[in-house]
Structure formats: C-alpha cells, structure tokens
Protein backbone atom coordinates (compact mmCIF):
# COMPACT_ATOMS: atom_id res chain seq x y z
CA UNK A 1 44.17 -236.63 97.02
CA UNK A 2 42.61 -233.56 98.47
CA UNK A 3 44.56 -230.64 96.84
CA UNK A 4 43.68 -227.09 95.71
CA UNK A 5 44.78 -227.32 92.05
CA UNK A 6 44.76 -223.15 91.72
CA UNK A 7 47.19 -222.94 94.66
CA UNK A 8 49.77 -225.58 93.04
CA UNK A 9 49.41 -224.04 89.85
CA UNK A 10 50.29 -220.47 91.79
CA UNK A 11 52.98 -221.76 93.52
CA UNK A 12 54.84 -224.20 90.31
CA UNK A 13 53.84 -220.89 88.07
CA UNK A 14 55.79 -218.83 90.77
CA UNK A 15 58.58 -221.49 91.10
CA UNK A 16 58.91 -221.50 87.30
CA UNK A 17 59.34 -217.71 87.05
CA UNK A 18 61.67 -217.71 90.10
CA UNK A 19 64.08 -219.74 88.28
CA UNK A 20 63.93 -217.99 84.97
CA UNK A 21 64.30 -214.94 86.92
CA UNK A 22 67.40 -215.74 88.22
CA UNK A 23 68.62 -217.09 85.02
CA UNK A 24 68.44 -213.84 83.50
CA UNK A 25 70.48 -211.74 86.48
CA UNK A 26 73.18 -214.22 86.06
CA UNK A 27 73.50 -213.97 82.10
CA UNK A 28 76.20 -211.28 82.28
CA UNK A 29 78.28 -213.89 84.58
CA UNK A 30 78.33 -216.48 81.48
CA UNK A 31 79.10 -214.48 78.92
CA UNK A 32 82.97 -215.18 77.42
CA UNK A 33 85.53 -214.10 79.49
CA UNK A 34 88.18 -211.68 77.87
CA UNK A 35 91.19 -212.95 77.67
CA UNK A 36 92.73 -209.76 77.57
CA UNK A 37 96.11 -209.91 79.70
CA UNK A 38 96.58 -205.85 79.91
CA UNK A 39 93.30 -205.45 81.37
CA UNK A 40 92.68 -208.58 83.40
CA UNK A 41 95.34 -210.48 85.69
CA UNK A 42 95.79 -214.18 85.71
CA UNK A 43 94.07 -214.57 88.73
CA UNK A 44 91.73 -211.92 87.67
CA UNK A 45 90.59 -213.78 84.55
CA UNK A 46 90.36 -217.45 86.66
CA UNK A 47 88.25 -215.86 89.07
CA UNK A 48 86.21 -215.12 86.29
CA UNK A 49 86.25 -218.27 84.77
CA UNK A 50 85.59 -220.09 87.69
CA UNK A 51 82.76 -217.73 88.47
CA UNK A 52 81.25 -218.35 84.53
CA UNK A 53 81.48 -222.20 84.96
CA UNK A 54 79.60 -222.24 88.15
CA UNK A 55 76.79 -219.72 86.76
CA UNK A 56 76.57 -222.47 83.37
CA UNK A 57 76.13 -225.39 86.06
CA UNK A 58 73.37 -223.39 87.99
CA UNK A 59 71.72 -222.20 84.40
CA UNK A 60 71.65 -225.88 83.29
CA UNK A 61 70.35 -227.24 86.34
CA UNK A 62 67.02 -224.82 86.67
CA UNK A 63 66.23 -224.92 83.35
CA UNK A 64 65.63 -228.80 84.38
CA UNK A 65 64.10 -227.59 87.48
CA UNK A 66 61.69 -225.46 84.74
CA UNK A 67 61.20 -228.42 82.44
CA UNK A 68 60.24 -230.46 85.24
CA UNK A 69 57.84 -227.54 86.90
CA UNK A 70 56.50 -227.40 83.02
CA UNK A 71 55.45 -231.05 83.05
CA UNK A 72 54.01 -230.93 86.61
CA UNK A 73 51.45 -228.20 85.29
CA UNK A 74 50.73 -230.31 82.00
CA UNK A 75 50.06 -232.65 84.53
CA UNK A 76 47.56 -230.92 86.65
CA UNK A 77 45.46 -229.21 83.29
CA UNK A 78 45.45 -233.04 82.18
CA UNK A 79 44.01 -234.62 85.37
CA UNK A 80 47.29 -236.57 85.89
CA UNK A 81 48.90 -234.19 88.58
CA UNK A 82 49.51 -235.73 92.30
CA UNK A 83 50.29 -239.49 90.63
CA UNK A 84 53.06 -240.69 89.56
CA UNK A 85 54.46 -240.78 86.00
CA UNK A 86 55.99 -244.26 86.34
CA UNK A 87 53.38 -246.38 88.79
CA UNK A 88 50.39 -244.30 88.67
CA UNK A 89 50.03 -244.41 92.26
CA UNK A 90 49.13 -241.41 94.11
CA UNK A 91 52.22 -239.47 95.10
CA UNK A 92 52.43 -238.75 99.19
CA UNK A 93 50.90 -235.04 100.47
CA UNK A 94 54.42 -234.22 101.93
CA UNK A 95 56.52 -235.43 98.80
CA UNK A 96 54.23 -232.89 96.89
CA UNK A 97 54.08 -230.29 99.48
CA UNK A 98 58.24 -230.50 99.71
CA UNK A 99 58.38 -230.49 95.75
CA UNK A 100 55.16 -229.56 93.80
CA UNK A 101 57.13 -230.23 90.40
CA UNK A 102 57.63 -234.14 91.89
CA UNK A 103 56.88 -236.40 88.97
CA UNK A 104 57.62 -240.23 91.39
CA UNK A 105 56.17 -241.72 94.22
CA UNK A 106 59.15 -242.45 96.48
CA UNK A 107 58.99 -245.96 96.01
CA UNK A 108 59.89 -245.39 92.21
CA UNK A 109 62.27 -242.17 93.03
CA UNK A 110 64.44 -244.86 94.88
C-alpha cells in the first residue's frame, strides 16, 4: 500500500485529540442533575436529564472511537497498519482514507 505513514499518524493523532477535546466541553453536561424542585421545574430538570443521558452516550461512544484511533497508531509504529486485524489482507485506500482508525477489510467488517 502506498501511504505516507507521518500524514496518518497527523491526522489519527488529530482525530484522537478532537474527540477528547470534545469530551472535556461536554463534562459539565454529565455531571448529576439537582434534583432540587425550588430551583429547577419538572420540565426544567428532564430537559436536563435528557440532555446528560445523551452527552454519556456521545462520551462512551468516542472514547471507543479513541481506543480504536489508539490501536490504529500501535498499528502503524508496529508495521501492521493498512491490513487487517482479522485476515491480514491489505485494507482498501478508500476504506482507510474514509476511516484511518479502520481495523477490517470490508469483506471481514461485513
């Protein structure tokens, strides 16, 4: 495969710290939600709850998103980046260029 390894490492490195970026501006959003009924209405404090659950769900799934971007760069100091962790095959140009964290070919992603 004819890759520039610096410019995927850039680009997961940047990917990585986008997501852990925006896991940190959203930390207020999932803290504990007062239940406080003089200060808060009902609707108020479901708002807020429903707001706090969604932020959780987002939080959960880029810290996979970072845990996967992790592995790709183990991958690429190790020699192993660009083939895939299941067949060994080389992974297509367009699956990596759409996600450089892709760990499958697309035969074994199906």
């Amino acid at each position: 495969m004819n890759l520039d390894e610096e410019e995927v490492r850039k680009r997961l490195i940047a990917l990585r710290d986008e997501h852990e970026a925006l896991n940190s501006q959203a930390a207020d959003n999932r803290k504990p939600v007062s239940l406080d009924q003089q200060s808060v209405g009902r609707l108020s404090r479901m708002d807020s709850l429903q707001v706090q659950a969604m932020d959780m769900a987002q939080e959960q799934a880029r810290r996979k998103q970072i845990i996967r971007i992790t592995a790709a760069l183990e991958r690429l100091v190790s020699g192993d980046y660009g083939y895939c962790v299941t067949c060994d095959e080389l992974i297509g140009a367009k699956r990596i260029e759409l996600d450089p964290a892709t760990p499958l070919c697309v035969k074994c992603a199906k």
